[in-house]
PDB file of N, CA and C in Angstrom:
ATOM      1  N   UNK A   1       0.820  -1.188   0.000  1.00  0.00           N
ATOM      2  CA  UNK A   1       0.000   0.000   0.000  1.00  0.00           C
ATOM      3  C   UNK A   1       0.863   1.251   0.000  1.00  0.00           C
ATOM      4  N   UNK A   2       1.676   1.186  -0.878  1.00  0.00           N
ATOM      5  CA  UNK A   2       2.674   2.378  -1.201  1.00  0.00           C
ATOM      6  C   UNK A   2       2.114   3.488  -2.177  1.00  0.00           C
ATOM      7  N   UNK A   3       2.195   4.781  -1.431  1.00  0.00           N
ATOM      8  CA  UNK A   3       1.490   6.184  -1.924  1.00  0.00           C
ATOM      9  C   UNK A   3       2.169   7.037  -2.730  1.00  0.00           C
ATOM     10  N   UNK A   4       1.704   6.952  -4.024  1.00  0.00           N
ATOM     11  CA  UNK A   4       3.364   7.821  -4.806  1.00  0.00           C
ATOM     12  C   UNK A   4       1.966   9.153  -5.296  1.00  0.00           C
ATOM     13  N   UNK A   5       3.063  10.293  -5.916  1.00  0.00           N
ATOM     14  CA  UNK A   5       2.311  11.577  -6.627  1.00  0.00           C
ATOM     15  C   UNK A   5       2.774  11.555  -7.430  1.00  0.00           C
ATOM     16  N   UNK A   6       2.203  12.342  -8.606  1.00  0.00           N
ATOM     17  CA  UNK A   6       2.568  12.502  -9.849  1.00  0.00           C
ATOM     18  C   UNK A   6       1.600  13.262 -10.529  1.00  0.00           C
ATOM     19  N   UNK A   7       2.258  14.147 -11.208  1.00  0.00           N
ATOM     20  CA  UNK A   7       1.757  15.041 -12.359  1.00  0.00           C
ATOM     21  C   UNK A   7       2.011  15.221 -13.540  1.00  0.00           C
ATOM     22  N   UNK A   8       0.461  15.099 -14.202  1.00  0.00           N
ATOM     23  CA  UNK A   8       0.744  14.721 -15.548  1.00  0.00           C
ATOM     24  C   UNK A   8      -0.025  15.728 -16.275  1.00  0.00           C
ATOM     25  N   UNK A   9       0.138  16.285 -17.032  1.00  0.00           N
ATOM     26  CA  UNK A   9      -0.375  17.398 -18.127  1.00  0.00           C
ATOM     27  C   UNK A   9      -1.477  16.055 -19.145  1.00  0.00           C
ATOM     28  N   UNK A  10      -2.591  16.869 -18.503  1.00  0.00           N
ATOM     29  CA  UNK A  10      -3.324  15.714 -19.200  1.00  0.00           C
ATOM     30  C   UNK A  10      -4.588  16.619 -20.294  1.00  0.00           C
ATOM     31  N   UNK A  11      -4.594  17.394 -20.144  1.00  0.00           N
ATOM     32  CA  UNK A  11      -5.378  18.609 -21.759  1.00  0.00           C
ATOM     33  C   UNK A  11      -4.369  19.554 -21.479  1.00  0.00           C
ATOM     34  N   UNK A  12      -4.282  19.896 -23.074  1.00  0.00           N
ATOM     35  CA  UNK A  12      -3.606  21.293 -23.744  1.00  0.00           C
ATOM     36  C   UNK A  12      -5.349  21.893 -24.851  1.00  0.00           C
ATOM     37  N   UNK A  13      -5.144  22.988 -24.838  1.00  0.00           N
ATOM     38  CA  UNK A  13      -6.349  23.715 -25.671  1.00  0.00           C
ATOM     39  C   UNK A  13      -5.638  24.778 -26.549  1.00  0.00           C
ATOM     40  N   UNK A  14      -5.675  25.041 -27.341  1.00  0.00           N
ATOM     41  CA  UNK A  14      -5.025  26.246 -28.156  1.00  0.00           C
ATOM     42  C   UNK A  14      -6.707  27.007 -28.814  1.00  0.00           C
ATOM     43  N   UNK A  15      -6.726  28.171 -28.178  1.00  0.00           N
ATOM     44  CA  UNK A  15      -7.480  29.076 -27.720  1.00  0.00           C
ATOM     45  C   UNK A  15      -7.510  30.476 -28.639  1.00  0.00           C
ATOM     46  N   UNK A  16      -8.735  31.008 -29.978  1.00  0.00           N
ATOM     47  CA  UNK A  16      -8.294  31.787 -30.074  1.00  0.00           C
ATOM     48  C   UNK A  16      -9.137  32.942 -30.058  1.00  0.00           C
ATOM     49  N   UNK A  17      -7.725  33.848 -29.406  1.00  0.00           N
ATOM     50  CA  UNK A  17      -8.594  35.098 -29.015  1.00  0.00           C
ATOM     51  C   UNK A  17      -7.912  36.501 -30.223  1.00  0.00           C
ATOM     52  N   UNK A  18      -9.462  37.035 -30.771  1.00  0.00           N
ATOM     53  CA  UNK A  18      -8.966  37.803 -31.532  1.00  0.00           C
ATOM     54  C   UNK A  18      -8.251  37.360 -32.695  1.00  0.00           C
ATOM     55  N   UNK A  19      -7.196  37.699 -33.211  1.00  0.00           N
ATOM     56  CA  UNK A  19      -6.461  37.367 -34.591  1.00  0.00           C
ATOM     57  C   UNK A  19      -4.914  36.672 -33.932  1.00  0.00           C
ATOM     58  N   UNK A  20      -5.151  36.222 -32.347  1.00  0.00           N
ATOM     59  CA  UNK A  20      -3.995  34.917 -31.913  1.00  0.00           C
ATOM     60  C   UNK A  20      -4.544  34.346 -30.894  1.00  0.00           C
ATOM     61  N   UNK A  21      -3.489  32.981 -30.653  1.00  0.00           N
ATOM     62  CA  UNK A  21      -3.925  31.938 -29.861  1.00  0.00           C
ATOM     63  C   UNK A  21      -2.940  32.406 -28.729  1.00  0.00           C
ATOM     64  N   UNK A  22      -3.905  31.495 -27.315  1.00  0.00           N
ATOM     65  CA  UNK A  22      -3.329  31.131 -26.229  1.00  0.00           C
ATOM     66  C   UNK A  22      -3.159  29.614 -26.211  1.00  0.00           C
ATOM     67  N   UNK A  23      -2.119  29.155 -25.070  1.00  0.00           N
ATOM     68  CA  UNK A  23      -2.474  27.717 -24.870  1.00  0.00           C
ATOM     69  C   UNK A  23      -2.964  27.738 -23.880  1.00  0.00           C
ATOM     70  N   UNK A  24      -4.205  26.870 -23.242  1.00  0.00           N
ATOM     71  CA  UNK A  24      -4.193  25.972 -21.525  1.00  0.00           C
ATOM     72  C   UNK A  24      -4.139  25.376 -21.469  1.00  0.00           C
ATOM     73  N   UNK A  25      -3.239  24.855 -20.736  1.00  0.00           N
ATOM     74  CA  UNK A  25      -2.943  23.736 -20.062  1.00  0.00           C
ATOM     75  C   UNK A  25      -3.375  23.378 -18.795  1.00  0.00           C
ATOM     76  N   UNK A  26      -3.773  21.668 -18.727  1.00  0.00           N
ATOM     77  CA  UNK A  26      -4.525  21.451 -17.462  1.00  0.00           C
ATOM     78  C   UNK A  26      -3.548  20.519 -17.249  1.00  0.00           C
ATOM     79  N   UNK A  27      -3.391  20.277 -15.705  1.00  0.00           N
ATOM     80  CA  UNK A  27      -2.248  19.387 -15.233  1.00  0.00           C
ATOM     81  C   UNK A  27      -3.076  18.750 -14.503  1.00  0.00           C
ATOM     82  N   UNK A  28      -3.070  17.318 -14.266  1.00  0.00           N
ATOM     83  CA  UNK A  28      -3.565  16.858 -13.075  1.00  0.00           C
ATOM     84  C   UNK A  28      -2.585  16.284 -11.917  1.00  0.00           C
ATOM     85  N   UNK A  29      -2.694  16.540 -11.025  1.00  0.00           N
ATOM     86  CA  UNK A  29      -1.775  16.039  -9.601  1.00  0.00           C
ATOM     87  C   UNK A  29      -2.591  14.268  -8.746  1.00  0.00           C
ATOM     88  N   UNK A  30      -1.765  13.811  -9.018  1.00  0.00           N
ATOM     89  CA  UNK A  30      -2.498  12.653  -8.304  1.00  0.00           C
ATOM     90  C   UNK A  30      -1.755  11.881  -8.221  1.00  0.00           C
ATOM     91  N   UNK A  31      -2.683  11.350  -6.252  1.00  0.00           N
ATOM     92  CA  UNK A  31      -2.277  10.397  -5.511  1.00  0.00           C
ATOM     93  C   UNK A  31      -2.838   8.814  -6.437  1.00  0.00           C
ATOM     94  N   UNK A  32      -1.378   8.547  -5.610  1.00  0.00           N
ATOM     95  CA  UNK A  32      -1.562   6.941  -6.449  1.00  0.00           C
ATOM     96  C   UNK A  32      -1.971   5.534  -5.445  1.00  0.00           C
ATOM     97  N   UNK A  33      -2.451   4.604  -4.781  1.00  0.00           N
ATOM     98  CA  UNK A  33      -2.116   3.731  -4.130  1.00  0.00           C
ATOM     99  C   UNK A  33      -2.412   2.097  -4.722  1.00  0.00           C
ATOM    100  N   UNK A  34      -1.526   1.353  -4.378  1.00  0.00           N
ATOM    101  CA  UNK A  34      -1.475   0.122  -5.778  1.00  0.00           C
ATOM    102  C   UNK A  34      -2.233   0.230  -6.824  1.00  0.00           C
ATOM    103  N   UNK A  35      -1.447   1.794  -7.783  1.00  0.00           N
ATOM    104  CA  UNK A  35      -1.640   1.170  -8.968  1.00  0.00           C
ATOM    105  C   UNK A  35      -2.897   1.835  -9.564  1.00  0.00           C
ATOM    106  N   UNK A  36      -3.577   2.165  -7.934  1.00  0.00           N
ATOM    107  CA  UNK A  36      -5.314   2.824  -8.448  1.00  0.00           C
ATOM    108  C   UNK A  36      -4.888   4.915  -7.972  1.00  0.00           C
ATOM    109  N   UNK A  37      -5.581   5.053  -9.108  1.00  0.00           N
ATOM    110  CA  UNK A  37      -5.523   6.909  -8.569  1.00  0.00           C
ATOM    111  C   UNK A  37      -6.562   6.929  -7.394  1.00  0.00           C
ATOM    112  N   UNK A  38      -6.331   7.572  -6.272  1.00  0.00           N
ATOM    113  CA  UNK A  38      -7.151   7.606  -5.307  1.00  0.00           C
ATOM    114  C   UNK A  38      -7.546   8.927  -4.552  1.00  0.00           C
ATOM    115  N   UNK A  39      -6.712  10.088  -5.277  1.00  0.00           N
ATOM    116  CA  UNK A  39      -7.006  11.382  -5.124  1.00  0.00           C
ATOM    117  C   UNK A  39      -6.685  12.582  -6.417  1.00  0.00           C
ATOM    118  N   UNK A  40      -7.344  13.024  -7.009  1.00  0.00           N
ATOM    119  CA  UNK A  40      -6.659  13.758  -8.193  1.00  0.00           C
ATOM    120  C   UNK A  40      -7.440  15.085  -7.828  1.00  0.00           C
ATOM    121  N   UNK A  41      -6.464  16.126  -8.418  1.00  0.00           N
ATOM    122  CA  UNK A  41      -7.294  17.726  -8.316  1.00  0.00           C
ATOM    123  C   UNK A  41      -6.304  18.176  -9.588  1.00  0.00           C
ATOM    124  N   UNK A  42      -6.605  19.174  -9.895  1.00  0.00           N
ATOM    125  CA  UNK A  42      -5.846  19.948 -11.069  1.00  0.00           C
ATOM    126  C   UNK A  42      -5.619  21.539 -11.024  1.00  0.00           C
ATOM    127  N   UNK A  43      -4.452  22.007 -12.131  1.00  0.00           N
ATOM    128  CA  UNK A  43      -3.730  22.822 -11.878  1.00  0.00           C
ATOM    129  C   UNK A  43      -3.757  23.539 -13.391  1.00  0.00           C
ATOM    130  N   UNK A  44      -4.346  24.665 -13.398  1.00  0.00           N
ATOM    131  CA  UNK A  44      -4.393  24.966 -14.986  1.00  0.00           C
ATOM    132  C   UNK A  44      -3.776  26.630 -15.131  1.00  0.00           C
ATOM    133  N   UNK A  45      -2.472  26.087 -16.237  1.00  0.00           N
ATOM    134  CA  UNK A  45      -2.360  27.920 -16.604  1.00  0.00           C
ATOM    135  C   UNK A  45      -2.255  27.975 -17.912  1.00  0.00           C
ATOM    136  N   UNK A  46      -2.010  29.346 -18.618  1.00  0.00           N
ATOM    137  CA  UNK A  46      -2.586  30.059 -19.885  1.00  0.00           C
ATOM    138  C   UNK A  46      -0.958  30.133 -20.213  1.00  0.00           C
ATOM    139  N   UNK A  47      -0.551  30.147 -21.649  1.00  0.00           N
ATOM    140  CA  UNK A  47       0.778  30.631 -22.170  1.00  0.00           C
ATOM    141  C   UNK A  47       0.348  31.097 -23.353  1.00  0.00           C
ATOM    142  N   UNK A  48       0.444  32.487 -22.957  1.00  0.00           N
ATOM    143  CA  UNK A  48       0.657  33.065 -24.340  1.00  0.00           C
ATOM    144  C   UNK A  48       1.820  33.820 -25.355  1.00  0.00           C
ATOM    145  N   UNK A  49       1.359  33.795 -26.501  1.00  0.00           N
ATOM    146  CA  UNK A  49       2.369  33.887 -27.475  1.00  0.00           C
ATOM    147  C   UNK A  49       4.146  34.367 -27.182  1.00  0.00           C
ATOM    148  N   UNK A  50       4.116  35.087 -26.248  1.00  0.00           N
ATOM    149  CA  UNK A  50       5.321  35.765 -26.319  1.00  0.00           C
ATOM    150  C   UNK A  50       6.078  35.231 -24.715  1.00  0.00           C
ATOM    151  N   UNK A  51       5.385  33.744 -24.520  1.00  0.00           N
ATOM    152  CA  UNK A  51       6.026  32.930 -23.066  1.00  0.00           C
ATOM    153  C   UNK A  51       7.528  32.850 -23.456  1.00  0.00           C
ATOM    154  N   UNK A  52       8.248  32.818 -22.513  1.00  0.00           N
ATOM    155  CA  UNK A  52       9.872  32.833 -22.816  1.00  0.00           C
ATOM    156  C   UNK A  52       9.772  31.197 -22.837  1.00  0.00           C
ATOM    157  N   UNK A  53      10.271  30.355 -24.037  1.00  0.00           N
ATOM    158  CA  UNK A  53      10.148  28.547 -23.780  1.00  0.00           C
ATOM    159  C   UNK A  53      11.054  27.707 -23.219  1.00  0.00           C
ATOM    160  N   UNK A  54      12.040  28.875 -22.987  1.00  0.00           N
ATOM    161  CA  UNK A  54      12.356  28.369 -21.211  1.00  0.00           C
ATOM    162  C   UNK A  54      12.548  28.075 -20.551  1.00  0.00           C
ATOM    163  N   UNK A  55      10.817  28.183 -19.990  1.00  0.00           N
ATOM    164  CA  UNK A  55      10.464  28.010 -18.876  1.00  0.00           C
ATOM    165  C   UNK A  55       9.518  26.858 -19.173  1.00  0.00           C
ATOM    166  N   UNK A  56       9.104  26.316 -20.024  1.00  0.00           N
ATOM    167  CA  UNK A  56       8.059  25.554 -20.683  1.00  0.00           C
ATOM    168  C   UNK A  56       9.557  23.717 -20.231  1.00  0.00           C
ATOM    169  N   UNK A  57       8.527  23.097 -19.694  1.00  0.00           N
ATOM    170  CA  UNK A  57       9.681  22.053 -19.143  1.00  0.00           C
ATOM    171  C   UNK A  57       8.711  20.825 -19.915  1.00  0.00           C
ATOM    172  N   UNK A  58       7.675  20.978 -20.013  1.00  0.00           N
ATOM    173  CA  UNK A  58       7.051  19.726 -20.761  1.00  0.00           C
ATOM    174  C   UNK A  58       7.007  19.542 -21.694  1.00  0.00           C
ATOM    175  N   UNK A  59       7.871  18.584 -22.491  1.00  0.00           N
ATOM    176  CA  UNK A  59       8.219  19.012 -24.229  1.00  0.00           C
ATOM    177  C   UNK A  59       6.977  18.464 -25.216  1.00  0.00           C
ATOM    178  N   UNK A  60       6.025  18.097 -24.844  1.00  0.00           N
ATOM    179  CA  UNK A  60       4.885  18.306 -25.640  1.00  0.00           C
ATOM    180  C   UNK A  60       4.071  19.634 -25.341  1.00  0.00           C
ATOM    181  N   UNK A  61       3.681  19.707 -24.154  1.00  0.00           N
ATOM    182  CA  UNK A  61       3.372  21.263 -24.254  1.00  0.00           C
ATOM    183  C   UNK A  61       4.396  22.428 -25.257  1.00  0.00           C
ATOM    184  N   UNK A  62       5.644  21.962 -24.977  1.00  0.00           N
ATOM    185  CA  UNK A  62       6.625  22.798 -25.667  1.00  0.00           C
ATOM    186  C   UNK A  62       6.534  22.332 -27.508  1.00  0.00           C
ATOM    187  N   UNK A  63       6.311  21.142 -27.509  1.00  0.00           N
ATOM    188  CA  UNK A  63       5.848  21.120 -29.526  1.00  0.00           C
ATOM    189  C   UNK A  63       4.923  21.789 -29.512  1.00  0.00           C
ATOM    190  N   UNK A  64       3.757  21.878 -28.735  1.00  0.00           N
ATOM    191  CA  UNK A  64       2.376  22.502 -29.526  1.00  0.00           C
ATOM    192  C   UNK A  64       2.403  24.083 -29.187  1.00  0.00           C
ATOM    193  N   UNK A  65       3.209  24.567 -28.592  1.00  0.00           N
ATOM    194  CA  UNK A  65       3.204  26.040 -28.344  1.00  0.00           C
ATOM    195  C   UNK A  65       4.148  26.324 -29.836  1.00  0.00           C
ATOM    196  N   UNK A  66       5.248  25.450 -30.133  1.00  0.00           N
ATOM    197  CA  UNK A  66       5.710  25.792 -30.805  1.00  0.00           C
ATOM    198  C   UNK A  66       4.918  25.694 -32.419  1.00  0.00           C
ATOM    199  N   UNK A  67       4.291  24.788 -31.879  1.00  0.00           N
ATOM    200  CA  UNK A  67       3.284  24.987 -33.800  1.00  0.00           C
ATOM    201  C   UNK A  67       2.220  25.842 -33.884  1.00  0.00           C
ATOM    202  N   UNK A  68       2.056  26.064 -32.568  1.00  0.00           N
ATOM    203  CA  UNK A  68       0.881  27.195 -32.562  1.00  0.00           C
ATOM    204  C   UNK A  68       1.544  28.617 -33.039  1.00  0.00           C
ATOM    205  N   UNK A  69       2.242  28.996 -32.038  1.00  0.00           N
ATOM    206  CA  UNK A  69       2.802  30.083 -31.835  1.00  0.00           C
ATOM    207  C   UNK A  69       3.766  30.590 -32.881  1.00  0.00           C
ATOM    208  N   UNK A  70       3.273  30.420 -33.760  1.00  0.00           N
ATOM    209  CA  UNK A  70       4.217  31.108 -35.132  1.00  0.00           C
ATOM    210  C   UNK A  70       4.500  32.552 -34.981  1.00  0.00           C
ATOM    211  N   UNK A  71       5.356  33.240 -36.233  1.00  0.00           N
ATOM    212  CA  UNK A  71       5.823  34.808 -36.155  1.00  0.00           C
ATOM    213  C   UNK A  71       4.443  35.301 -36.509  1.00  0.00           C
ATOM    214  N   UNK A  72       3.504  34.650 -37.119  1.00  0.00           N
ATOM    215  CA  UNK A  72       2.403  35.597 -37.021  1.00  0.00           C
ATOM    216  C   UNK A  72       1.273  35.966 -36.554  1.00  0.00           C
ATOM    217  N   UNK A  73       1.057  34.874 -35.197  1.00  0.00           N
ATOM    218  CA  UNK A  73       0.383  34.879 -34.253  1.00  0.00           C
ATOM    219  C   UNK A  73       1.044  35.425 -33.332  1.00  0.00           C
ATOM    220  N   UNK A  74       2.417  35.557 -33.150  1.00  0.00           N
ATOM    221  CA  UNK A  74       3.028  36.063 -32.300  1.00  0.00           C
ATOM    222  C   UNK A  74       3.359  37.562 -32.508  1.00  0.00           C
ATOM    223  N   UNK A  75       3.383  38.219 -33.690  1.00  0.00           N
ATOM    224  CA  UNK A  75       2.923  39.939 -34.239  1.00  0.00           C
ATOM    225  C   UNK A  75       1.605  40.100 -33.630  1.00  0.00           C
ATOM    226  N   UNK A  76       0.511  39.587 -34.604  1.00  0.00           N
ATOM    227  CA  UNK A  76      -0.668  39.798 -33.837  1.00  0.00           C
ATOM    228  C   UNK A  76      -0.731  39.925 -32.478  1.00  0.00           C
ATOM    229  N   UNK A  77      -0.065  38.983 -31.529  1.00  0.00           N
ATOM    230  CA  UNK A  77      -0.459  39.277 -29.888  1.00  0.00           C
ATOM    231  C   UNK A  77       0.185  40.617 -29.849  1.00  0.00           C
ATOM    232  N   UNK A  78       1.547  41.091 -30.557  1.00  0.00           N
ATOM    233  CA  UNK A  78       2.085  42.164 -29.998  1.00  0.00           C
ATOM    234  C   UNK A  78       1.794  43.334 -30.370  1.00  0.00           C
ATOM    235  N   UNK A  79       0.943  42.951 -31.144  1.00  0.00           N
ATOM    236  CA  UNK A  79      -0.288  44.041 -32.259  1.00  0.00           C
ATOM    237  C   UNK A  79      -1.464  44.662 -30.997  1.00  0.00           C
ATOM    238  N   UNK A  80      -2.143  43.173 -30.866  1.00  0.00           N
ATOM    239  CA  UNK A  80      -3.420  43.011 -29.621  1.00  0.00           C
ATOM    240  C   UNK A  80      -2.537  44.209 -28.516  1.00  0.00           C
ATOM    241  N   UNK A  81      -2.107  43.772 -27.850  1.00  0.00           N
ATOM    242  CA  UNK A  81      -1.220  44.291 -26.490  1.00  0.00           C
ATOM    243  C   UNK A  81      -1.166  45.843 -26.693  1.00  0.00           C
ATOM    244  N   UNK A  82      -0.300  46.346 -27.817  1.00  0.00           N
ATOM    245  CA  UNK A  82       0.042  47.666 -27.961  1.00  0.00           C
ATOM    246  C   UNK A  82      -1.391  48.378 -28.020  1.00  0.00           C
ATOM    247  N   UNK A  83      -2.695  47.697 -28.821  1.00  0.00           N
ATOM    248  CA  UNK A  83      -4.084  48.530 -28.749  1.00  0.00           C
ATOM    249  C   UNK A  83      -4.456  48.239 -27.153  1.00  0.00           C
ATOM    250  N   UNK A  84      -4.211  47.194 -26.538  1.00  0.00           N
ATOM    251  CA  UNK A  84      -4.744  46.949 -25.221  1.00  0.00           C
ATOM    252  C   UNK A  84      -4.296  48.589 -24.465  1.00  0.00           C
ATOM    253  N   UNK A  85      -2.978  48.584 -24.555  1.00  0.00           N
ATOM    254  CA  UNK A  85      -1.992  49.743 -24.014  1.00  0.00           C
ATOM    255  C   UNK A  85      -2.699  51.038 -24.614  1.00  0.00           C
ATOM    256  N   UNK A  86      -2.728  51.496 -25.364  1.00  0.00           N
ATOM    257  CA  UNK A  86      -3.049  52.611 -25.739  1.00  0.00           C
ATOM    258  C   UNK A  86      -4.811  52.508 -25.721  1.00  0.00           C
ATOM    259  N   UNK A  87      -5.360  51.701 -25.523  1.00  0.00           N
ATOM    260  CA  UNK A  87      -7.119  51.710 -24.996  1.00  0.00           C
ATOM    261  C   UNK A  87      -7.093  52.170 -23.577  1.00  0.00           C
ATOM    262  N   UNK A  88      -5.747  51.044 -22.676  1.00  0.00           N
ATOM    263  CA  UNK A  88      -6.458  51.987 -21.258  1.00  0.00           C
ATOM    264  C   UNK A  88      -5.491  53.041 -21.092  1.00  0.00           C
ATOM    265  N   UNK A  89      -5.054  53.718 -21.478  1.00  0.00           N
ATOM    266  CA  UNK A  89      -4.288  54.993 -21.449  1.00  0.00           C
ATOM    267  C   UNK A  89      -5.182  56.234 -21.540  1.00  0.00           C
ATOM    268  N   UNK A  90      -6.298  55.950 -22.936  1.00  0.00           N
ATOM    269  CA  UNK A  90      -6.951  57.287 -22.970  1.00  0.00           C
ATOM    270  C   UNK A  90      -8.522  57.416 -21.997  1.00  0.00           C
ATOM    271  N   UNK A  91      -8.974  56.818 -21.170  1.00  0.00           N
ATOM    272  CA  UNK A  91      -9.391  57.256 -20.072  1.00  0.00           C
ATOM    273  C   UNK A  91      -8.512  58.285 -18.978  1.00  0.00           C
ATOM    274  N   UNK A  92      -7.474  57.722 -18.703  1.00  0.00           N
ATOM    275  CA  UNK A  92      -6.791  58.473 -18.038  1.00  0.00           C
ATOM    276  C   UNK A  92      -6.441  59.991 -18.581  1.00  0.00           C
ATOM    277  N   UNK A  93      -6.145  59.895 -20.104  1.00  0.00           N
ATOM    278  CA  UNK A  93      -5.846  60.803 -20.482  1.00  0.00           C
ATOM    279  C   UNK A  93      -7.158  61.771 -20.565  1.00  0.00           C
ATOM    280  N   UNK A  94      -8.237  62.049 -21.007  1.00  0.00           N
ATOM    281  CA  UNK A  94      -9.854  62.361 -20.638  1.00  0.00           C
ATOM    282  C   UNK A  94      -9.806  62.772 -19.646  1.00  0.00           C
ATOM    283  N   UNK A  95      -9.805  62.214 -18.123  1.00  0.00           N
ATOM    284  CA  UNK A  95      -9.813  62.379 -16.420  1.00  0.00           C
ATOM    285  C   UNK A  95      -8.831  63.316 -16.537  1.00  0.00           C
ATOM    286  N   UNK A  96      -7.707  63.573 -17.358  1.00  0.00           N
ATOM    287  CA  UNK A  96      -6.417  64.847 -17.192  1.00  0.00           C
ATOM    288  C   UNK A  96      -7.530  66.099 -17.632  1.00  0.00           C
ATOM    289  N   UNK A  97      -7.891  66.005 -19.182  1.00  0.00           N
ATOM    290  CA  UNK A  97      -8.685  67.245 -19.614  1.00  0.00           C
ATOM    291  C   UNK A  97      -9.453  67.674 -19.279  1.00  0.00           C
ATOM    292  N   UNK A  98     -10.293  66.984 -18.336  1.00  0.00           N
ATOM    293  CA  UNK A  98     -11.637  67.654 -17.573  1.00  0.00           C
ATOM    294  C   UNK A  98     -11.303  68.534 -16.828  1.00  0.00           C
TER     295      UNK A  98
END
């Protein structure tokens, strides 16, 4: 009756928002005892286009970011971002002119 853990990346999703993708990834953590899973919960984060790969340690997560994440999904995010940036800027700028 020996209790081991282990985590296994068990869904990837490539996600798209706007004119690029994200990935999620869901990990599951689970207790093992002979053989049977006997406790599992999960652990899910987002990588998007411009993740440093790194930091990416699971080399299938790391193929599919890499086929996703081309130079031109990866412009587009830095396209997205710069309008993100300059959208919440001009409220602030408005709240100056009043």
């Amino acid at each position: 009756m020996a209790l081991s853990k282990q985590t296994i990346t068990d869904k990837i999703e490539s996600v798209r928002i706007q004119d690029h993708y994200v990935l999620q990834v869901r990990e599951a953590v689970q207790i093992i005892e002979s053989g049977n899973v006997i406790s599992q919960n999960f652990h899910r984060y987002v990588l998007q286009p411009n993740t440093d790969v790194s930091t990416i340690t699971d080399l299938v997560v790391l193929a599919q970011f890499n086929a996703v994440m081309t130079d031109e999904v990866k412009a587009n995010y830095a396209k997205f971002k710069k309008e993100q940036e300059e959208h919440s800027k001009k409220p602030a700028e408005q709240n100056k002119a009043s």
